[in-house]
Protein backbone atom coordinates (compact mmCIF):
# COMPACT_ATOMS: atom_id res chain seq x y z
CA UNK A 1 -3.88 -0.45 8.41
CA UNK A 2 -6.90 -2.17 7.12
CA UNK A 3 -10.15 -2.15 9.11
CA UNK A 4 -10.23 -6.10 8.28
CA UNK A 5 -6.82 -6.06 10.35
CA UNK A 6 -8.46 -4.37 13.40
CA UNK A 7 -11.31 -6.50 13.68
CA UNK A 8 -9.45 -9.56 13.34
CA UNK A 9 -7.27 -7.81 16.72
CA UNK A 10 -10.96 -7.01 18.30
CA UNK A 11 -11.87 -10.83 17.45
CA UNK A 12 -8.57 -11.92 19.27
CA UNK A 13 -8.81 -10.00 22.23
CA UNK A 14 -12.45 -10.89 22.87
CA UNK A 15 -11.84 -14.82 21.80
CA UNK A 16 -8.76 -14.36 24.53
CA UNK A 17 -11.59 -12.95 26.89
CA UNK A 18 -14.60 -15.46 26.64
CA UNK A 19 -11.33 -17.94 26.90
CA UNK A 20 -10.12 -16.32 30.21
CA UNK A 21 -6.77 -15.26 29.11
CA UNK A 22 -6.90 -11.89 30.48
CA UNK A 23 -3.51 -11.32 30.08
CA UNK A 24 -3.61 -12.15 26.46
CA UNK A 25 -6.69 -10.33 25.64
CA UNK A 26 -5.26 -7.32 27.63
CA UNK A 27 -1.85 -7.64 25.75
CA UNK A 28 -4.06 -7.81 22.21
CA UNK A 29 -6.02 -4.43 23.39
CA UNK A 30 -3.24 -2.75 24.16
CA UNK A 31 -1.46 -3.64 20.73
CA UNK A 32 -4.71 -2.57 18.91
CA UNK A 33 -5.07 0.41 20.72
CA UNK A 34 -1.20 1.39 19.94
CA UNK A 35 -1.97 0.79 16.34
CA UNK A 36 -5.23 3.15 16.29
CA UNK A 37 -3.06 6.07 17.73
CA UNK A 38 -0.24 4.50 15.18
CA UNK A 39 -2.92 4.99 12.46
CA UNK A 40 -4.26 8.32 13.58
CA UNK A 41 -0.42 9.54 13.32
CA UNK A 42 0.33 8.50 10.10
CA UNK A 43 -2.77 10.06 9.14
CA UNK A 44 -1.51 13.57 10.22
CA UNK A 45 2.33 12.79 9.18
CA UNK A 46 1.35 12.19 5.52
CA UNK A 47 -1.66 14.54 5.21
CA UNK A 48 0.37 16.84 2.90
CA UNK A 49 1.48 14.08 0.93
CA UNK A 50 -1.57 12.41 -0.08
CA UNK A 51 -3.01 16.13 -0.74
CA UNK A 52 -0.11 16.39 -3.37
CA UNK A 53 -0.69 13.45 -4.41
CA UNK A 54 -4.49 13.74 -5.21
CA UNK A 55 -3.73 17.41 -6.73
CA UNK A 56 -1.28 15.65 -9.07
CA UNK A 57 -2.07 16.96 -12.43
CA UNK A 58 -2.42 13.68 -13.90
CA UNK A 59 -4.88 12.25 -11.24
CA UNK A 60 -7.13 15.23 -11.51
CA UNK A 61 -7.37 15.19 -15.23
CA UNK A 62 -7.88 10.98 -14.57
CA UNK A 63 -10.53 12.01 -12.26
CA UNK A 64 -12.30 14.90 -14.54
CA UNK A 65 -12.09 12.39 -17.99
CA UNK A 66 -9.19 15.10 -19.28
CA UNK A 67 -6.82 12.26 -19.72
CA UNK A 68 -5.25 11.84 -22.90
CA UNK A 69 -4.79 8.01 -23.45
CA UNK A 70 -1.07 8.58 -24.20
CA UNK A 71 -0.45 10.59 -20.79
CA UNK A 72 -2.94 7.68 -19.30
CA UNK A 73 -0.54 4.70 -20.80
CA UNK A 74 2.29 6.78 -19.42
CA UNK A 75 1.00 6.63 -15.53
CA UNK A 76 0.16 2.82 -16.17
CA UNK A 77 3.76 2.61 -17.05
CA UNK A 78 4.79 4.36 -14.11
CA UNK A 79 2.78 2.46 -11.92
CA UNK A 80 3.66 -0.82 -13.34
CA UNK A 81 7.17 -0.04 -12.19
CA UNK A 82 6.39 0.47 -8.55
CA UNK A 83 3.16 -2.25 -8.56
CA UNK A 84 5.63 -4.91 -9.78
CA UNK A 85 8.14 -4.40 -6.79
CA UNK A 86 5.16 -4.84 -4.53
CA UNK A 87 5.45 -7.85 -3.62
CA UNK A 88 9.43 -8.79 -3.40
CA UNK A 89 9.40 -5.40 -1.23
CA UNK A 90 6.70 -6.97 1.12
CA UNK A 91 8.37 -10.22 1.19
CA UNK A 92 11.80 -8.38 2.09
CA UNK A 93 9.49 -6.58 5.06
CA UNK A 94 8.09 -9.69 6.26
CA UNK A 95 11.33 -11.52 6.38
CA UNK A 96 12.81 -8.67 8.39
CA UNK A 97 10.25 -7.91 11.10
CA UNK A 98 11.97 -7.92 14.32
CA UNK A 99 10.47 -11.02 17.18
CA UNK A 100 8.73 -8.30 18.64
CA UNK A 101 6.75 -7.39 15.11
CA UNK A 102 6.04 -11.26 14.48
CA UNK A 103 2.48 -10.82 14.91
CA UNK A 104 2.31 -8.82 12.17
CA UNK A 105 3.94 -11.33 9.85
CA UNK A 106 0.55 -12.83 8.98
CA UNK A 107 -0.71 -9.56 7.84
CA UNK A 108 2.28 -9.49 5.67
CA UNK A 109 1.41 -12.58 4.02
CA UNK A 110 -2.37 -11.75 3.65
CA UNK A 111 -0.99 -8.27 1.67
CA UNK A 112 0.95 -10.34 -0.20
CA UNK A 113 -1.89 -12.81 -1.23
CA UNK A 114 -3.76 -9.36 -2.30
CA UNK A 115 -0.96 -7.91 -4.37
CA UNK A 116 0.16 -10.81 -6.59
CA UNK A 117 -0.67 -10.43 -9.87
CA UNK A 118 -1.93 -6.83 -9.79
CA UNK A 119 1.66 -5.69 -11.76
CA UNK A 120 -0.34 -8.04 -14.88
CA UNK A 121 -4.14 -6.62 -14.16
CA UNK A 122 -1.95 -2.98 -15.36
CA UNK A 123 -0.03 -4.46 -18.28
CA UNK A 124 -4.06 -5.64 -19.00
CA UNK A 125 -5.15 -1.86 -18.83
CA UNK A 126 -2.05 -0.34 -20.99
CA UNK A 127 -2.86 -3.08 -23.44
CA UNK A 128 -6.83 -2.36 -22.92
CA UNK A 129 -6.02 1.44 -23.24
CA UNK A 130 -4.63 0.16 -26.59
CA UNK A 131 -0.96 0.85 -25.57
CA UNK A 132 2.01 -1.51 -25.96
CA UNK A 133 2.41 -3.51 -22.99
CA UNK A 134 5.36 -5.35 -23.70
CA UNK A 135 6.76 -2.33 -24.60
CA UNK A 136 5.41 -0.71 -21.07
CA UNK A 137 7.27 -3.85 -19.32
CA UNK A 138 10.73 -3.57 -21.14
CA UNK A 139 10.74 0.30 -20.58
CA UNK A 140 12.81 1.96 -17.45
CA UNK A 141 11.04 3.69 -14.88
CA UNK A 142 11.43 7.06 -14.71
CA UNK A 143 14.26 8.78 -12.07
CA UNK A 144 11.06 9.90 -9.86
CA UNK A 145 9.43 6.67 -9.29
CA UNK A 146 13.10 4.70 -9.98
CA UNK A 147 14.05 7.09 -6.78
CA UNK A 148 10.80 6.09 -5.23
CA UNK A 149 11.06 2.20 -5.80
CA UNK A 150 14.73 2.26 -4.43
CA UNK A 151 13.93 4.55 -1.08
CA UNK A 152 11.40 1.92 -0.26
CA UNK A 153 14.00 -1.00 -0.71
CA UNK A 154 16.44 1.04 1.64
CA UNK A 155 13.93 1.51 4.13
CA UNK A 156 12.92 -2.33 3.61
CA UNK A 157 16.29 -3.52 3.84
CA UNK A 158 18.16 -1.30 6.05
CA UNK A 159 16.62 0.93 7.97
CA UNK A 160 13.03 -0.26 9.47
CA UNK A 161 11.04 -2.48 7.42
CA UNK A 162 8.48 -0.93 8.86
CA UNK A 163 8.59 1.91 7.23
CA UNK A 164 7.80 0.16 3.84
CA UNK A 165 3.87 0.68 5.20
CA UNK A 166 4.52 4.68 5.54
CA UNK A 167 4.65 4.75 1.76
CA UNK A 168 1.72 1.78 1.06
CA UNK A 169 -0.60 4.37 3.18
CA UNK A 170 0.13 7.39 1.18
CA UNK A 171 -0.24 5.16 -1.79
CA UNK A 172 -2.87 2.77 -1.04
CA UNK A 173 -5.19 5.13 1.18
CA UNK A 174 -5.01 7.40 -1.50
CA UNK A 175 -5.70 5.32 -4.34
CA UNK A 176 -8.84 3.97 -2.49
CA UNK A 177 -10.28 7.81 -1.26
CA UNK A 178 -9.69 8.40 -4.79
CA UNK A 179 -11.72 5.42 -6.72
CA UNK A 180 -14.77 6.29 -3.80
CA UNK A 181 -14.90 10.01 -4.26
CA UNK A 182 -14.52 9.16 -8.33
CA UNK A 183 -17.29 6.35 -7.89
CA UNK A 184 -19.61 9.05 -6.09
CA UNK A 185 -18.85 11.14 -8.57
């Protein structure tokens, strides 16, 4: 959950309060204040697996400059394979959110608007890495991140679509703690 996405909900309720709506306004608090303790839970749930993922060998030596650029051109790779399902995956969630969830289908749409074309900005960075990007794009994912890639579709498509932002924390949170701690660095 974005902090742009809770202060668009703070905006709401108090537009909903200056415009008397108490009911709505009340309605939008309580639906923020769900998602804060929804937030603060998925924080604890997937502490252990954004620690493994930051102690991933290959992130550390990203992080200490002990990449070599063929190891580096291999993550890219990997990464294109999950980045490029983005999007399809998020339009699957979207189009599957319950009436009850169909606030949240704007937010959907806004993540969607974000994620287009970043599956291209990492074929840019294999081929800037001097790697073969064509060759990155015709390649098969590995079984790890194939396995990865297709959980998220099952939990997209049959289970709770949900669920697809479970995994987009891990990922995304991490990514982001990662590129601040490297920028302080």
């Amino acid at each position: 959950m974005t902090y742009e996405f809770f202060a668009m909900l703070t905006g709401e309720v108090e537009k909903r309060e200056k415009a008397k709506d108490t009911a709505g306004a009340k309605r939008l608090g309580r639906i923020r204040d769900e998602l804060l303790e929804m937030q603060r839970e998925l924080q604890q749930a997937t502490q252990a697996d954004r620690g493994w993922l930051v102690s991933a060998p290959v992130i550390q030596q990203a992080l200490t400059g002990q990449i070599t650029r063929t190891r580096y051109v291999a993550f890219l790779t990997q990464a294109w394979h999950h980045v490029r399902e983005t999007v399809p995956l998020m339009m699957a969630t979207g189009s599957r959110l319950p009436p009850r969830l169909e606030w949240l289908r704007d937010q959907v749409t806004h993540y969607i608007e974000e994620e287009t074309g970043h599956d291209h900005w990492i074929l840019d960075d294999i081929r800037n890495a001097g790697g073969d990007a064509a060759a990155a794009a015709r390649s098969r994912p590995n079984v790890s991140t194939d396995a990865m890639v297709a959980y998220a579709w099952d939990v997209a498509m049959r289970r709770n679509p949900v669920g697809f932002f479970g995994m987009v924390y891990v990922l995304e949170g991490t990514s982001v703690a990662l590129a601040l701690n490297a920028a302080d660095s």
